[in-house]
Protein backbone atom coordinates (compact mmCIF):
# COMPACT_ATOMS: atom_id res chain seq x y z
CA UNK A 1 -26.31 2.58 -1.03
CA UNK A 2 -24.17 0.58 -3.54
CA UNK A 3 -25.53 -2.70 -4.36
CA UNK A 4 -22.98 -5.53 -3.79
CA UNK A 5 -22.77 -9.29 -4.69
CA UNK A 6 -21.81 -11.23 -1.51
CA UNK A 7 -19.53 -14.64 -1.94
CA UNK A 8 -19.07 -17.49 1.23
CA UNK A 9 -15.75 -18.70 1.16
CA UNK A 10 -16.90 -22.06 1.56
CA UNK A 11 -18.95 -21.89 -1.10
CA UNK A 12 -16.87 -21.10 -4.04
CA UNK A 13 -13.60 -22.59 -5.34
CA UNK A 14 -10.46 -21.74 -4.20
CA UNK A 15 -9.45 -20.19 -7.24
CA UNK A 16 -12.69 -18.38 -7.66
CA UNK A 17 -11.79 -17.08 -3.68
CA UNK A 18 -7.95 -16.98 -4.46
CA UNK A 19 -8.71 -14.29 -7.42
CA UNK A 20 -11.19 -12.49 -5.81
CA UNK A 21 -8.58 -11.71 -2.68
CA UNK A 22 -5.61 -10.89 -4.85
CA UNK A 23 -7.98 -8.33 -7.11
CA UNK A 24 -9.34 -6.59 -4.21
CA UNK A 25 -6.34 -6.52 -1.66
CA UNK A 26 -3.93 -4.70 -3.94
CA UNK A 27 -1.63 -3.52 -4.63
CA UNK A 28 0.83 -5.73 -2.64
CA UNK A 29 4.77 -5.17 -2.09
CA UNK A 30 6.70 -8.52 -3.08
CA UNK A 31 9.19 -10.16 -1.28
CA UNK A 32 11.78 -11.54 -3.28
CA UNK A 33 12.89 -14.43 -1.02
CA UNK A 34 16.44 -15.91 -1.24
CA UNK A 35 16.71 -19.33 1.28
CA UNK A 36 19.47 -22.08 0.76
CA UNK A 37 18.69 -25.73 2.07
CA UNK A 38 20.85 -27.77 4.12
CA UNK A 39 22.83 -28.66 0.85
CA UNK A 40 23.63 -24.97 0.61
CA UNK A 41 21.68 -24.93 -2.91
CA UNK A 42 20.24 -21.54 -3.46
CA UNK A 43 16.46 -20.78 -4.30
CA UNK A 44 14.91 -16.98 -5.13
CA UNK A 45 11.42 -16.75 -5.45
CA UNK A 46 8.92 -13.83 -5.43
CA UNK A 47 6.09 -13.62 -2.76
CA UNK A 48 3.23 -10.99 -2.85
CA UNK A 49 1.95 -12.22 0.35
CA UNK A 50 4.06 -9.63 2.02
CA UNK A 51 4.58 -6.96 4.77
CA UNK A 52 6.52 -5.60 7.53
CA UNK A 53 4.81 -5.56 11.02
CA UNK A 54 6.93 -4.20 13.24
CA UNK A 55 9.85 -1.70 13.52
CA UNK A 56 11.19 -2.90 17.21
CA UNK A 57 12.09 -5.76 16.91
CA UNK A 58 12.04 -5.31 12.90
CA UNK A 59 10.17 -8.20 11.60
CA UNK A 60 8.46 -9.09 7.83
CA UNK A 61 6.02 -11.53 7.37
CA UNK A 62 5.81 -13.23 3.67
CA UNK A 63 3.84 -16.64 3.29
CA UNK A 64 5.01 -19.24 0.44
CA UNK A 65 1.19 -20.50 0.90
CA UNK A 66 0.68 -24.54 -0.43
CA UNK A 67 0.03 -24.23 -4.28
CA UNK A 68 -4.01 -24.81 -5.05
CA UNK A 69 -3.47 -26.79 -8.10
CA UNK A 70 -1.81 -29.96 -6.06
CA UNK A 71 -1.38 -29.14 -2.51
CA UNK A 72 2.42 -29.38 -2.79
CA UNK A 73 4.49 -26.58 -0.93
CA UNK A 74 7.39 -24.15 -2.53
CA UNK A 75 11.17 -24.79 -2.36
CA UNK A 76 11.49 -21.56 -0.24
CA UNK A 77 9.05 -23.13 2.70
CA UNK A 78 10.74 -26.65 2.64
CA UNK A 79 14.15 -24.22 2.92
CA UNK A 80 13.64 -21.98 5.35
CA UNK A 81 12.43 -25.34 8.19
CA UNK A 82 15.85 -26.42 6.71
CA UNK A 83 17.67 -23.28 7.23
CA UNK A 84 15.86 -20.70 9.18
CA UNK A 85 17.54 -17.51 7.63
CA UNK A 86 15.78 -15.65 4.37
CA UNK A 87 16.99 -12.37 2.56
CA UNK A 88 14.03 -10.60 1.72
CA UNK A 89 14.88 -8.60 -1.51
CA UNK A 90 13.03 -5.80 -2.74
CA UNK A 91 11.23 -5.37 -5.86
CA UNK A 92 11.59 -2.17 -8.40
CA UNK A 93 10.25 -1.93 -11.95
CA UNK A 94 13.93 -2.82 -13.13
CA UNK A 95 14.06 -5.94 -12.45
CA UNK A 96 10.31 -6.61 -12.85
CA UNK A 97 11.03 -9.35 -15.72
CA UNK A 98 13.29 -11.21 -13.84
CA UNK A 99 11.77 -11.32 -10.92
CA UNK A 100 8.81 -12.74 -12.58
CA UNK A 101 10.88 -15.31 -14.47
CA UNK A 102 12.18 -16.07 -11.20
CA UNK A 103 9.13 -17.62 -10.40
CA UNK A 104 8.79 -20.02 -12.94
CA UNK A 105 8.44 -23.79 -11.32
CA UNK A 106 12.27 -24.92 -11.72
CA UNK A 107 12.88 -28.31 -10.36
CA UNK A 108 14.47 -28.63 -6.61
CA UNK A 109 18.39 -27.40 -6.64
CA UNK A 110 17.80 -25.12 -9.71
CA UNK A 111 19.44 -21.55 -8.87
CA UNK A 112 17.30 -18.83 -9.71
CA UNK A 113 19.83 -16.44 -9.81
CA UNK A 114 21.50 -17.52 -12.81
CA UNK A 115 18.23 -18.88 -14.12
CA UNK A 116 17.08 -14.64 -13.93
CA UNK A 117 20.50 -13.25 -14.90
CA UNK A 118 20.37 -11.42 -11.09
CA UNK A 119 23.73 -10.74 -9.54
CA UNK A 120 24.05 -13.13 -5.94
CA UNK A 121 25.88 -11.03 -3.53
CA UNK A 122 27.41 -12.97 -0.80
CA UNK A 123 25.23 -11.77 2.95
CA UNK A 124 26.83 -10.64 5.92
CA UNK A 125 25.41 -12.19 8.87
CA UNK A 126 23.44 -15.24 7.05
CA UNK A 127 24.07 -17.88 4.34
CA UNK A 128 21.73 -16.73 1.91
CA UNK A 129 22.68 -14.58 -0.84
CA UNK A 130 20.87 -11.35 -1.64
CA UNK A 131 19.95 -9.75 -4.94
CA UNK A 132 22.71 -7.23 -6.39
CA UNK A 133 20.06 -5.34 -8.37
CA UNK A 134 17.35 -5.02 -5.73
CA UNK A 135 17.07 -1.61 -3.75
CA UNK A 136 16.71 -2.57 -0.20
CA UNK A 137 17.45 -6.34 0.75
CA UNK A 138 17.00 -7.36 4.71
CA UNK A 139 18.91 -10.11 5.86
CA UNK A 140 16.62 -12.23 8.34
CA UNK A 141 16.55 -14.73 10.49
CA UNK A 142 13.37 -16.55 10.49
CA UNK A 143 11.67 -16.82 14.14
CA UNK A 144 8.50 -19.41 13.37
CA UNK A 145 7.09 -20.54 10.29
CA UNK A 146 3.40 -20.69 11.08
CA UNK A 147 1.40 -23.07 9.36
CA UNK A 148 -2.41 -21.75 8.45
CA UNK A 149 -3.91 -25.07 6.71
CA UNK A 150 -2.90 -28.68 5.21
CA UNK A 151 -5.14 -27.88 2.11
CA UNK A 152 -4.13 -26.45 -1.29
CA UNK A 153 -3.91 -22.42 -0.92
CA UNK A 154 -3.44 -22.60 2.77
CA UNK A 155 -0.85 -20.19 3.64
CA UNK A 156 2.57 -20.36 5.89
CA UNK A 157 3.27 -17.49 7.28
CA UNK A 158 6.91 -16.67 7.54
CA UNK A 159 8.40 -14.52 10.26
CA UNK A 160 11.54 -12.97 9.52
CA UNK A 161 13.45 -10.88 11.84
CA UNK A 162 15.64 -8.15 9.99
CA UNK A 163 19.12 -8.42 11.00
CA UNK A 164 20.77 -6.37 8.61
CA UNK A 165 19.59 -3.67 6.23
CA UNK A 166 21.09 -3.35 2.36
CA UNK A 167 19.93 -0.11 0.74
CA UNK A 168 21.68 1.14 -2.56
CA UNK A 169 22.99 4.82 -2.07
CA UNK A 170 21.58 6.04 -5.08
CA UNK A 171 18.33 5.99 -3.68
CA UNK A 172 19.35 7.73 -0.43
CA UNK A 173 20.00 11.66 0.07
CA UNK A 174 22.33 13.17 1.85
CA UNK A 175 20.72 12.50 5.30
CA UNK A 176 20.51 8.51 4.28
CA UNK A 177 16.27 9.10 3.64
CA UNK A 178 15.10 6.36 1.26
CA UNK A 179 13.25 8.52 -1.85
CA UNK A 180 10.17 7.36 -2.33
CA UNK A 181 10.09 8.98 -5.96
CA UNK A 182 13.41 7.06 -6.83
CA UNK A 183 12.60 4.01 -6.15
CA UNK A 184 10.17 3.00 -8.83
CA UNK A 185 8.90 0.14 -6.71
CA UNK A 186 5.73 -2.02 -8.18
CA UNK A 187 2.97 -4.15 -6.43
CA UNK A 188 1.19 -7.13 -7.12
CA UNK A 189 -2.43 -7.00 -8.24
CA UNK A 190 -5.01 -9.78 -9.37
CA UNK A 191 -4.32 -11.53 -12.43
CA UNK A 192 -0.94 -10.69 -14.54
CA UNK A 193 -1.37 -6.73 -13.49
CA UNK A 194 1.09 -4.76 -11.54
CA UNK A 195 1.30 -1.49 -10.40
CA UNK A 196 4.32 1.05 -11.08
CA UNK A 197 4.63 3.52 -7.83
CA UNK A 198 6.10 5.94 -9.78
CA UNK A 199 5.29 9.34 -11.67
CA UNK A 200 1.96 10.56 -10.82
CA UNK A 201 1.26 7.41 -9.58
CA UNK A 202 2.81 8.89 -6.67
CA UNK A 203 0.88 11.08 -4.45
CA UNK A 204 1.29 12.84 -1.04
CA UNK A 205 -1.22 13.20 1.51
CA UNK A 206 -0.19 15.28 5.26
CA UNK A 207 -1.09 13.13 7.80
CA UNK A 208 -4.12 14.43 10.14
CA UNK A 209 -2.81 17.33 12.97
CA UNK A 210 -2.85 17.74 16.40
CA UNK A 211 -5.70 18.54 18.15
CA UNK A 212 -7.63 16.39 15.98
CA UNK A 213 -9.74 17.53 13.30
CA UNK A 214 -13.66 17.85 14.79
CA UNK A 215 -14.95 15.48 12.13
CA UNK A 216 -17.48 15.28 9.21
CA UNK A 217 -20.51 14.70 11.89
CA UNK A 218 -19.89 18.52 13.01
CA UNK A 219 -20.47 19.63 9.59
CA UNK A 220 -23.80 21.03 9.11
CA UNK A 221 -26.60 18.51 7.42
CA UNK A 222 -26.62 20.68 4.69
CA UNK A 223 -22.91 20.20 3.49
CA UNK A 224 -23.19 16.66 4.61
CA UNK A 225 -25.84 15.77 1.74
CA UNK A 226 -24.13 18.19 -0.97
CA UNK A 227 -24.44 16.95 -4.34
CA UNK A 228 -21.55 18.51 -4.83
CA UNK A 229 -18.76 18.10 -2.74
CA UNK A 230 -17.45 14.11 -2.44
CA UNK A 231 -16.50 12.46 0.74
CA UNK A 232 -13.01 13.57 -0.34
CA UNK A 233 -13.99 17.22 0.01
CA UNK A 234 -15.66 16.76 3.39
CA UNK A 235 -12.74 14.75 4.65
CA UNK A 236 -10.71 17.82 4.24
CA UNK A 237 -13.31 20.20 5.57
CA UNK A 238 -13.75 18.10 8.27
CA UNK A 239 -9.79 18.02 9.00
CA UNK A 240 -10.43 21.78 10.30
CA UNK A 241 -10.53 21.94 14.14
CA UNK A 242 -13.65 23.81 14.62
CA UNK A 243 -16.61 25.60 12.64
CA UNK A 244 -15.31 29.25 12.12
CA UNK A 245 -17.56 31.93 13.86
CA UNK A 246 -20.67 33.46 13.17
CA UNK A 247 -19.17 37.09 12.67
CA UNK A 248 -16.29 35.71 10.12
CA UNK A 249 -19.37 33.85 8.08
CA UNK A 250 -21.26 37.52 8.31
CA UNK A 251 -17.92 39.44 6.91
CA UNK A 252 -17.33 36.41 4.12
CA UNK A 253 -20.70 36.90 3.28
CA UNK A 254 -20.52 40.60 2.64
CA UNK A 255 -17.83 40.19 -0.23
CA UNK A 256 -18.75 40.99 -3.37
CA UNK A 257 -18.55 37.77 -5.25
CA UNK A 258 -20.74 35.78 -2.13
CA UNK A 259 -23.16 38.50 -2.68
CA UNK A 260 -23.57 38.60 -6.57
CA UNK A 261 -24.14 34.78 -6.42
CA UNK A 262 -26.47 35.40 -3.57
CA UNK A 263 -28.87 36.91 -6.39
CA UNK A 264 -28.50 33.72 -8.68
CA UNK A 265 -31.53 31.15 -8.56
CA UNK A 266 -29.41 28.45 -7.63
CA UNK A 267 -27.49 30.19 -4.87
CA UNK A 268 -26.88 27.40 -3.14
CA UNK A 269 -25.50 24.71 -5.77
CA UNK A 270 -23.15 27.54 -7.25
CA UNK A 271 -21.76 28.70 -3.43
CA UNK A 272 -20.88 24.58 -3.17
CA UNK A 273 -19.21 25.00 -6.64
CA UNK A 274 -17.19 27.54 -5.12
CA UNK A 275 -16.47 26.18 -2.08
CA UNK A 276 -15.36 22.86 -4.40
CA UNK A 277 -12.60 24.72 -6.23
CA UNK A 278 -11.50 26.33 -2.70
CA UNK A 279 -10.90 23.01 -1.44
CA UNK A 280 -9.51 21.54 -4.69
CA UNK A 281 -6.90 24.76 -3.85
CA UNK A 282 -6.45 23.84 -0.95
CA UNK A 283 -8.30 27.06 0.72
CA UNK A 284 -10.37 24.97 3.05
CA UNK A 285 -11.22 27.81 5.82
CA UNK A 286 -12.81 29.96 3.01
CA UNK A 287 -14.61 27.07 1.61
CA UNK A 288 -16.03 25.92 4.93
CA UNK A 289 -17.09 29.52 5.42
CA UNK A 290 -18.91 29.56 1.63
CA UNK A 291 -20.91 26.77 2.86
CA UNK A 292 -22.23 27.97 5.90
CA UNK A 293 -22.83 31.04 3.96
CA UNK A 294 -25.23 28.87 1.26
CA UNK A 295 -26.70 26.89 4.83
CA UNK A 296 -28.13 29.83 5.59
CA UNK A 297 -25.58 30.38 8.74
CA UNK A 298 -25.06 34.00 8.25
């Protein structure tokens, strides 16, 4: 087992804490927030405490959490107890520099929209604006603002009820699906890091089918323990609903190439190197069946 180093909360800073959580819980989407106070003065500020949590009713959660360094709060919480309505704009690699000069600590009343050179597009069903430039922006109105702590770095949770949904065609097909690979979105990670989702960044994975798969625990001991195959490979092995017969491992053990390797001194490692590149195309059936074959199943 992997040795790990263990850390209390209450026994380190917060910004020893604060680092460690944005490092390790990453990457994270970012909310870029427009609010307006009861003056009707504009604020836009970036949030990677950020998600959506439900599709019915539609809701986002960001949290403009009480800054570490003083314990003072952010424009965007004081605005959105003023005026409970927030545009949550989304974030792509395009605007990436603004965004992040958005966030720079402008006094009270300063727009951030002209401060970041982003268009202010006048919302539909609430007073703040939303971002010209972003990809998706979700007008909101804000249900509760939740409170987590009075001390610096305590979060306040934001819940924002989607109203209305902004989404630039270009990034839509002709059956109004949002492309994943056209987006170009980024994440927040620890430190000044980001991460581009975008190129082979981008990956797909099928979700699991129906019936479920029977699991890794059905796999035989054997193919368990490979040094071999990762947990990746068994994962996929173990997406297969059910061990193939006895007579199919006798016939797939009867081909020529099983039984030249057969012969070898290290049957058994070089039948899991096989069945390795069989997964790695995708053939997991005949890769399952090599390793039964090397088990000794036949």
């Amino acid at each position: 087992m992997n040795k790990t180093t263990a850390f209390d909360p209450g026994k380190i800073s917060v910004q020893q804490l604060h680092g460690y959580l944005l490092a390790a819980v990453a990457p994270r989407p970012i909310a870029l927030a427009s609010t307006i106070d009861q003056q009707g003065r504009v604020n836009l500020s970036p949030f990677s405490f950020f998600n959506v949590f439900s599709a019915c009713p539609p809701v986002m959660i960001f949290s403009p959490a009480r800054r570490g360094t003083n314990n003072t709060v952010k424009h965007t919480y004081e605005n959105v107890l003023e005026v409970p309505e927030v545009v949550v704009n989304v974030v792509n690699h395009s605007i990436l520099e603004q965004v992040s000069l958005a966030s720079s600590e402008y006094p009270k009343g300063v727009n951030e929209f002209l401060k970041a050179g982003l268009t202010q597009v006048k919302s539909e069903k609430i007073r703040p604006p939303r971002v010209g430039e972003s990809p998706a922006a979700f007008e909101c109105r804000v249900n509760q603002v939740i409170p987590l702590g009075d001390q610096g770095g305590a979060g306040n949770l934001v819940i924002a009820e989607v109203l209305l949904v902004h989404l630039h065609s270009k990034y839509l097909d002709e059956k109004n699906v949002l492309q994943t690979n056209e987006l170009d979105l980024v994440g927040r990670m620890g430190g000044s890091w980001y991460a581009r989702a975008s190129g082979n960044a981008l990956f797909q994975l099928p979700k699991p089918g129906k019936p479920p798969g029977m699991g890794i625990d059905q796999l035989p001991e054997s193919i368990r323990n490979s040094e071999v195959l990762t947990g990746s490979n068994l994962a996929k092995l173990g997406g297969l609903p059910q061990l193939p017969d006895r007579k199919s491992v006798d016939e797939w053990a009867g081909r020529p190439e099983i039984k030249t390797v057969l012969q070898e001194m290290d049957a058994q490692t070089r039948l899991h190197e096989m069945a390795r590149e069989m997964i790695e195309q995708q053939d997991f059936e005949s890769a399952l069946k090599t390793l039964l074959v090397a088990d000794g199943f036949n």
